[in-house]
Protein backbone atom coordinates (compact mmCIF):
# COMPACT_ATOMS: atom_id res chain seq x y z
CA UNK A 1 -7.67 -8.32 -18.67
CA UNK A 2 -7.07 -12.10 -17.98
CA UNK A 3 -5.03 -13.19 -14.75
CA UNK A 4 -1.99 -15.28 -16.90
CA UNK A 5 -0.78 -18.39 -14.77
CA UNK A 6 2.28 -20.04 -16.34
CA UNK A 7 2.76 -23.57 -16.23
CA UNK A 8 6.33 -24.47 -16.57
CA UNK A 9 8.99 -26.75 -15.28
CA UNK A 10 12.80 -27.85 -15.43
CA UNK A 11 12.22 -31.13 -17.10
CA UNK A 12 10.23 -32.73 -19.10
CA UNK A 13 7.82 -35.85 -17.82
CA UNK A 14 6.95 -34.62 -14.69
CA UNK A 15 3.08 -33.92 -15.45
CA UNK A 16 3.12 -30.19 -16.43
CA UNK A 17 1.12 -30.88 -19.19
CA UNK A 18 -1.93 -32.76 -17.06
CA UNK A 19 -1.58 -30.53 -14.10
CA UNK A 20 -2.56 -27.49 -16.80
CA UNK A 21 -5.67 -29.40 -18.03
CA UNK A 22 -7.12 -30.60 -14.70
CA UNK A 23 -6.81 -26.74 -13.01
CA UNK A 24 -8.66 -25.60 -15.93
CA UNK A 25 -10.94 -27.87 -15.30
CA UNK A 26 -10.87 -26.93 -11.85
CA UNK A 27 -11.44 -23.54 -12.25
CA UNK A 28 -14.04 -23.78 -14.93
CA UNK A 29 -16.33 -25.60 -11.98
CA UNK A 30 -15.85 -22.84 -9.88
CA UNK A 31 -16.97 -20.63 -12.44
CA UNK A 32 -13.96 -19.03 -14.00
CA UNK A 33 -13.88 -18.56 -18.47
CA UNK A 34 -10.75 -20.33 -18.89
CA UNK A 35 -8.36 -20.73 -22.04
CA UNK A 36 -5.73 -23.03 -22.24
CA UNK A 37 -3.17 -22.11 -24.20
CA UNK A 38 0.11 -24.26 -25.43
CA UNK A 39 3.18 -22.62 -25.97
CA UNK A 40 5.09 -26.47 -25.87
CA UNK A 41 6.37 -25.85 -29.16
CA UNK A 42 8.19 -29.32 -28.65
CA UNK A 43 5.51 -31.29 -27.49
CA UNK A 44 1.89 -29.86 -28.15
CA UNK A 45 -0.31 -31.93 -26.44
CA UNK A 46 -2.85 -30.29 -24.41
CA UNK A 47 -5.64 -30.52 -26.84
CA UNK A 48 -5.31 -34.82 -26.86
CA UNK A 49 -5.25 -34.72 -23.10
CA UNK A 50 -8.63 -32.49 -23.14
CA UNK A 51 -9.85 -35.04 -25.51
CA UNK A 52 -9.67 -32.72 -28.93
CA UNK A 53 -8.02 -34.93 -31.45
CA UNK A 54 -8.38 -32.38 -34.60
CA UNK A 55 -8.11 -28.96 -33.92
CA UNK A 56 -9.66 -26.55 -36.34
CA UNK A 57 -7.06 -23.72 -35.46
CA UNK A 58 -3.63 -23.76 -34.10
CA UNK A 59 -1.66 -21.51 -32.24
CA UNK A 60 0.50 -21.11 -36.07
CA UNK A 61 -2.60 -19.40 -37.22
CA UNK A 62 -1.94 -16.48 -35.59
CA UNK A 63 1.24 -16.30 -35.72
CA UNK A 64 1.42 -16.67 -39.67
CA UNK A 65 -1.34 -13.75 -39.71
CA UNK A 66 -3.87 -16.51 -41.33
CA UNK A 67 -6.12 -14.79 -37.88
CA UNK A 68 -5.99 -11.28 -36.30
CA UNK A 69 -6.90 -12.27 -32.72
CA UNK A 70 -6.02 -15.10 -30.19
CA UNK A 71 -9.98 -15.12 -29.75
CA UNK A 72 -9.71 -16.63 -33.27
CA UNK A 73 -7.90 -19.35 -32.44
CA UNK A 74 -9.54 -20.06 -29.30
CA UNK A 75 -11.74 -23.45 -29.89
CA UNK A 76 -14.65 -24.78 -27.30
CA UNK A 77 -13.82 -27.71 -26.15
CA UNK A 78 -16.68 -30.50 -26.08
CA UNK A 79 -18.47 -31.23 -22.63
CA UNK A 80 -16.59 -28.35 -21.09
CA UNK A 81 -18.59 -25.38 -21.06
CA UNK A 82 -15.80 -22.26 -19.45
CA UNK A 83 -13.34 -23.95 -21.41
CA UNK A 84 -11.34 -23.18 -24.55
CA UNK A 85 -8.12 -24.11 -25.98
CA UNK A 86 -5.44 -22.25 -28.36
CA UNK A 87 -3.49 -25.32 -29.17
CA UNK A 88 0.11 -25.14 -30.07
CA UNK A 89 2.25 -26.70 -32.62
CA UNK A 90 5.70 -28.02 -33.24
CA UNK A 91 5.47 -28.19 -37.24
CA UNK A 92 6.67 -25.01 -37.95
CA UNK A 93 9.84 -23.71 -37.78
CA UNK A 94 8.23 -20.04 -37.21
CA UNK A 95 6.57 -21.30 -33.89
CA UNK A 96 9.29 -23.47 -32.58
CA UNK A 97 12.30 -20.76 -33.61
CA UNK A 98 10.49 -17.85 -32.43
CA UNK A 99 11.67 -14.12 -33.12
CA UNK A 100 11.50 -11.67 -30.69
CA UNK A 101 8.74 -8.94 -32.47
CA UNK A 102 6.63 -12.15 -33.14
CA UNK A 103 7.27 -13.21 -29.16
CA UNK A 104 6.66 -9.52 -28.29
CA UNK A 105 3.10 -9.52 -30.26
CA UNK A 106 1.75 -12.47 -28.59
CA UNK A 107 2.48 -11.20 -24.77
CA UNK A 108 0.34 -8.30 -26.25
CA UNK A 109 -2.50 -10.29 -27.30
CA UNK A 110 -2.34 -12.85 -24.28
CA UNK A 111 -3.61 -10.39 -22.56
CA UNK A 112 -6.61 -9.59 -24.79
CA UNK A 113 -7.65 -12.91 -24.52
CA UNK A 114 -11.33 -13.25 -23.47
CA UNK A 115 -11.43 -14.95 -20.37
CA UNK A 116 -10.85 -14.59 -16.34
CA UNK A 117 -8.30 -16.60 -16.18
CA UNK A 118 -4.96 -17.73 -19.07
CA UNK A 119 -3.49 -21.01 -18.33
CA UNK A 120 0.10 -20.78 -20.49
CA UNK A 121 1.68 -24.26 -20.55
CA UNK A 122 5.50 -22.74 -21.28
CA UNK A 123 6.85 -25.94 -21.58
CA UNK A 124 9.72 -27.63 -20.28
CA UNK A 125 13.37 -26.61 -20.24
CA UNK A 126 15.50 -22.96 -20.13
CA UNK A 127 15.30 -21.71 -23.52
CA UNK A 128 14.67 -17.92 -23.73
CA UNK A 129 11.28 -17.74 -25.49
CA UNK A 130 10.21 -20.77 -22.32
CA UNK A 131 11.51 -18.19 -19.68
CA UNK A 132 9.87 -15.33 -20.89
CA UNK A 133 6.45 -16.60 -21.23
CA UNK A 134 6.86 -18.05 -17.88
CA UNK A 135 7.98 -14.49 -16.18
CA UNK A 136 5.51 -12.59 -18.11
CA UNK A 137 2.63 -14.19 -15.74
CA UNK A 138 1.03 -12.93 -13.25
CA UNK A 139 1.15 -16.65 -11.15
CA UNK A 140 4.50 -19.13 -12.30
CA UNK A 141 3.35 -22.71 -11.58
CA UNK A 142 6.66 -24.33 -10.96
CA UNK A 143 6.11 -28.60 -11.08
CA UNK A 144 8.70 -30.82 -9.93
CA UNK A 145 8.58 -34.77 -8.70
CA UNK A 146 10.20 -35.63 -5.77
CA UNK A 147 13.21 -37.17 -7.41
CA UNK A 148 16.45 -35.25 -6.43
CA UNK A 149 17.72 -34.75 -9.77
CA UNK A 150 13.82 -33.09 -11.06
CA UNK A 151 14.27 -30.87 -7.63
CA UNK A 152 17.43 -29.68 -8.68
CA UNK A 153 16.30 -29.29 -12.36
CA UNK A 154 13.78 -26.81 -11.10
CA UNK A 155 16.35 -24.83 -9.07
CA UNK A 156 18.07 -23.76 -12.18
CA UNK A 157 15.07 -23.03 -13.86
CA UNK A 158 13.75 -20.93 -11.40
CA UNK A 159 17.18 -19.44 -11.22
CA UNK A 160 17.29 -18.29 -15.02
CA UNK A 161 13.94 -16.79 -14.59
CA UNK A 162 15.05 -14.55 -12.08
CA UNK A 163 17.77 -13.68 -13.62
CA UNK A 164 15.94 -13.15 -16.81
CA UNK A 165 13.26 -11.42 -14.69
CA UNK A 166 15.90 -8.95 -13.59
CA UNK A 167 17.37 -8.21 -16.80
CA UNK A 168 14.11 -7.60 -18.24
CA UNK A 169 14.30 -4.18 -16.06
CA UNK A 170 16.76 -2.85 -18.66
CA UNK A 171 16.88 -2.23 -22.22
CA UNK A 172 18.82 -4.08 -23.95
CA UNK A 173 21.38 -1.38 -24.84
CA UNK A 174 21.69 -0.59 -21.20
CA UNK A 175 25.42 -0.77 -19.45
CA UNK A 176 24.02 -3.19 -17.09
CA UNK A 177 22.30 -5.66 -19.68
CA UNK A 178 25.48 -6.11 -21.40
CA UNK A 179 28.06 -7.07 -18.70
CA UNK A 180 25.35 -9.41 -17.24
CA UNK A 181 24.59 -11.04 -20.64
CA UNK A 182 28.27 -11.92 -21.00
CA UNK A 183 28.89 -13.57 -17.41
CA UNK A 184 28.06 -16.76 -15.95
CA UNK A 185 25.58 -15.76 -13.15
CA UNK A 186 25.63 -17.81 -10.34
CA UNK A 187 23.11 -16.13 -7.71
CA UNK A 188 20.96 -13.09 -7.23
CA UNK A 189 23.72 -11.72 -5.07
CA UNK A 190 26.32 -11.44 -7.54
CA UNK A 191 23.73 -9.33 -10.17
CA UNK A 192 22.86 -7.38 -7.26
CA UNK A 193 26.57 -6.14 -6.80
CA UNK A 194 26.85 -5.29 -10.82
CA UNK A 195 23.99 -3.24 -10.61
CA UNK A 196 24.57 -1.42 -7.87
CA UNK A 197 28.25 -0.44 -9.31
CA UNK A 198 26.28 1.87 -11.73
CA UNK A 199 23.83 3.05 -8.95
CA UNK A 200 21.36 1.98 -6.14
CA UNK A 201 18.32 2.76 -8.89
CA UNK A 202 19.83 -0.43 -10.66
CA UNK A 203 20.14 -2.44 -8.15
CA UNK A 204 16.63 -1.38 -7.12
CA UNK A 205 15.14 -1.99 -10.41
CA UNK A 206 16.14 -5.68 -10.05
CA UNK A 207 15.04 -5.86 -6.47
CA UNK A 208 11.06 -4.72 -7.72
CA UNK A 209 11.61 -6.52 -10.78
CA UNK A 210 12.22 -9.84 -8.84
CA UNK A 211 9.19 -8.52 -5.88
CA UNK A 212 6.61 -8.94 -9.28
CA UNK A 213 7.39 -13.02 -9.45
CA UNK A 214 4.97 -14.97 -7.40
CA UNK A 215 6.18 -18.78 -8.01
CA UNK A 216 4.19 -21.58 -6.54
CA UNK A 217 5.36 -25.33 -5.79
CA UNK A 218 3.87 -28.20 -7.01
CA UNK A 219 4.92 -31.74 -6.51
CA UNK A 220 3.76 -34.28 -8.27
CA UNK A 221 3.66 -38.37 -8.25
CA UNK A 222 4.97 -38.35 -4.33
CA UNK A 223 4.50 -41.29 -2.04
CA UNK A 224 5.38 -39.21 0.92
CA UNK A 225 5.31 -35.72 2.40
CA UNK A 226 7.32 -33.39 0.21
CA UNK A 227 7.53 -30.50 3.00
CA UNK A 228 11.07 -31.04 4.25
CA UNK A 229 12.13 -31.29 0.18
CA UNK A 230 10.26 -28.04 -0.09
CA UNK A 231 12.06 -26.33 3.03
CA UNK A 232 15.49 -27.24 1.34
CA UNK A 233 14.24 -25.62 -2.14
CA UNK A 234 13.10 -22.50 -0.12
CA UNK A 235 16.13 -21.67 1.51
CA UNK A 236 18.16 -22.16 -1.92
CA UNK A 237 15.96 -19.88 -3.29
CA UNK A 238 16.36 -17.44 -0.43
CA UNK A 239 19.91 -17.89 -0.19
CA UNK A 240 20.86 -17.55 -3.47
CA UNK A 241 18.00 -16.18 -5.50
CA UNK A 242 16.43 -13.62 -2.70
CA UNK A 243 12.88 -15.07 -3.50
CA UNK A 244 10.74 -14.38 -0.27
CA UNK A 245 7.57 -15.43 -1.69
CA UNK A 246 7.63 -18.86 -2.50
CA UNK A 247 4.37 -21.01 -1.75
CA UNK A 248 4.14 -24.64 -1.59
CA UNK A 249 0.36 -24.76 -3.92
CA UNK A 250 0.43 -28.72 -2.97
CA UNK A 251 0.85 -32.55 -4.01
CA UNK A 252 -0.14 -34.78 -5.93
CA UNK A 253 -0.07 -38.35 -4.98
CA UNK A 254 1.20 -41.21 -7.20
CA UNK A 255 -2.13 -42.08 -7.97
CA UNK A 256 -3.16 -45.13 -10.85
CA UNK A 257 -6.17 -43.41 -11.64
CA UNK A 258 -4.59 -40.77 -12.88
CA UNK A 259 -2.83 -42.63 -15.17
CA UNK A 260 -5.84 -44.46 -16.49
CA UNK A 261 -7.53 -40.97 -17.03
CA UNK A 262 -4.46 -40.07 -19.36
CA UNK A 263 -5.15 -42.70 -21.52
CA UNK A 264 -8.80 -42.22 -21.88
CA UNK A 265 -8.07 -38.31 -23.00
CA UNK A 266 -9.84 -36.27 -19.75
CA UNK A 267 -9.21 -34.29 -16.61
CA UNK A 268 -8.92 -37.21 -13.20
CA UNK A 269 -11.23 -33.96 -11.66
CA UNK A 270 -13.91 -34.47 -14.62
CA UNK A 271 -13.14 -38.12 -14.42
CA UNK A 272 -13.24 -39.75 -11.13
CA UNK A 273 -13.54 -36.51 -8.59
CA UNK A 274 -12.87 -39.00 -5.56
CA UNK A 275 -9.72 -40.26 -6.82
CA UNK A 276 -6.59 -39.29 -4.39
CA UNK A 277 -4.73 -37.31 -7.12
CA UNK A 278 -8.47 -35.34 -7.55
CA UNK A 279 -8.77 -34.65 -4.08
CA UNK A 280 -4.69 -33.50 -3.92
CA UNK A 281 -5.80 -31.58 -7.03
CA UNK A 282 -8.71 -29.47 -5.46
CA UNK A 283 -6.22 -28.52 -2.77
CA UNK A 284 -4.06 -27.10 -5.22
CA UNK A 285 -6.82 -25.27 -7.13
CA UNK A 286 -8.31 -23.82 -3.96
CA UNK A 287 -5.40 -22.28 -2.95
CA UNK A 288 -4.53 -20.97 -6.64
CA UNK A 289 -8.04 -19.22 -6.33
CA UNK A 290 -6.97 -17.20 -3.41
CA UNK A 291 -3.87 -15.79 -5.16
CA UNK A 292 -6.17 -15.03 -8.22
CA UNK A 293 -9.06 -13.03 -6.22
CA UNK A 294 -5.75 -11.03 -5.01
CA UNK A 295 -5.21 -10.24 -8.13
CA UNK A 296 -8.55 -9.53 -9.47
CA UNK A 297 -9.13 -7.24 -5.64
C-alpha cells in the first residue's frame, strides 16, 4: 500500500501545482516509485509542468469505466524513470461534479496504486470532494505564500478539514453528524462540546479522528524568514483547531529560476539542482522522507 501525501491549499496561485512535480521528482532520485496524480478538476495541469503535452489516458478514464484500474491510467513520463502520472481533467462534468460512490471508489483504488509513494494534487479551495481527498492522506501538504491574506486563506482551509476530519468519525445518519452539518462551526472547541453532550465516546472519536491528520507547512515565493508567520499560524491552529502536530516542512525562496523552469515544462530539481528554490526544495523533501519512513516503520 502506497504512503498518499496530499497537496492542497486555500488559494489558488500559490505554487501547489509545481511544488507536487518537483517532490516527485525529488523523491524519485532518492529512489521512491512515485505517481502523480491530479485531482485539480479546475485546473489540470500537472502533466504540462512534467513536460507531457498529450496524455494517452486521463484520470476520466477511470472514472467513466473506459479502465478497471488506476494502474491503467498511470502513464511513464519521459526522462523520468520512478515517475508516472494519472492526469486529471476538467472537461467532464462527471469529474468536476463528483458523486459520492464514484468519490468513494477512487479512495479505494488510490490505495492500490503501484507505487511507494501517491502524490494527490487536491487542488485549491474548500469544496467537499477537495477536503476529502486532502484528509484521506496519510501526509496533508498545506502551501501558503507569505502574503497575509494567502496565510489566512489557509487557516480556513485547514479549519474545514478538521472539521470535516471529525465528522468523518460518524455516519452520516448519526445524531451528532446532523446538528453539526446544520451549524456554522467556528473552532474545534465548540464540536468538541456537541459531541460530548451525547457522550465522552463522541467527543473521543473526534479527538483520534483529528490525532490521524499530520499537516505540514510550506511557504513558498518568501523573501524573508517565514518562522514568526508560522508561530502565529500554529497557535491559531492550537487555539482554535487543537492541532498539536503541525510541522513547518520549509521555504521556498522567490527564486527567477524557478520561474524560467515553468516555462520550459520541468522540475527546477531536474533543471538547475543549484538554483536557491532547488536547494530550499531538497530541504523540504528531506524532511518529507522522514515522516514517510515513519510510516512505512
Amino acid at each position: 500500500m502506497p504512503v498518499k501525501i496530499s497537496v492542497g491549499s486555500g488559494k489558488g496561485g500559490v505554487g501547489k501545482s509545481v511544488l507536487s512535480t518537483n517532490i516527485a521528482y525529488l523523491l524519485g532520485k532518492a529512489g521512491l516509485s512515485v505517481t502523480l496524480l491530479d485531482m485539480d478538476s479546475g485546473g489540470a495541469d500537472l502533466h504540462i509542468l512534467m513536460g507531457l503535452f498529450r496524455p494517452k489516458y486521463t484520470l476520466t478514464d477511470f472514472i467513466e469505466k473506459r479502465v478497471d484500474s488506476l494502474n491503467d491510467v498511470a502513464q511513464k513520463l519521459e526522462g523520468f524513470n520512478k515517475i508516472k502520472i494519472i492526469t486529471g481533467t476538467g472537461d467532464s462534468l462527471h469529474t468536476a461534479n463528483m458523486p459520492s460512490a464514484t468519490k468513494s471508489k477512487l479512495l479505494r483504488h488510490i490505495q492500490k496504486i503501484d507505487s511507494d509513494v501517491v502524490i494527490i494534487d487536491v487542488g485549491a479551495g474548500t469544496h467537499f470532494n477537495t477536503l476529502d481527498f486532502f484528509i484521506a492522506a496519510d501526509i496533508q501538504v498545506c502551501v501558503t505564500t507569505g502574503d497575509p491574506t494567502a496565510i489566512l486563506d489557509l487557516y480556513r482551509f485547514i479549519k474545514l478539514a478538521v472539521i470535516r476530519k471529525a465528522l468523518s468519525s460518524f455516519l452520516a445518519y448519526d445524531e451528532v453528524s446532523k446538528v453539526i452539518r446544520k451549524r456554522d462551526i467556528k473552532d474545534i472547541g465548540e464540536l468538541l462540546v456537541i459531541a460530548s453532550e451525547y457522550g465522552e465516546d463522541r467527543r473521543q472519536s473526534i479527538d483520534n479522528s483529528i490525532a490521524e491528520l499530520n499537516p505540514c507547512i510550506v511557504f513558498n515565493q518568501v523573501d524573508a524568514t517565514p518562522n514568526a508567520k508560522f508561530s502565529r499560524l500554529k497557535s491559531l491552529l492550537l487555539d482554535y483547531l487543537k492541532i498539536t502536530n503541525l510541522d513547518l516542512l520549509g521555504k521556498v525562496p522567490d527564486d527567477p529560476e524557478l520561474r524560467k523552469s515553468v516555462k520550459v515544462y520541468q522540475p527546477i530539481t531536474s533543471l538547475k539542482p543549484a538554483a536557491p528554490s532547488s536547494l530550499a526544495l531538497e530541504v523540504i523533501c528531506s524532511r518529507l522522507l522522514k515522516h514517510i519512513d515513519r510510516l512505512q516503520s
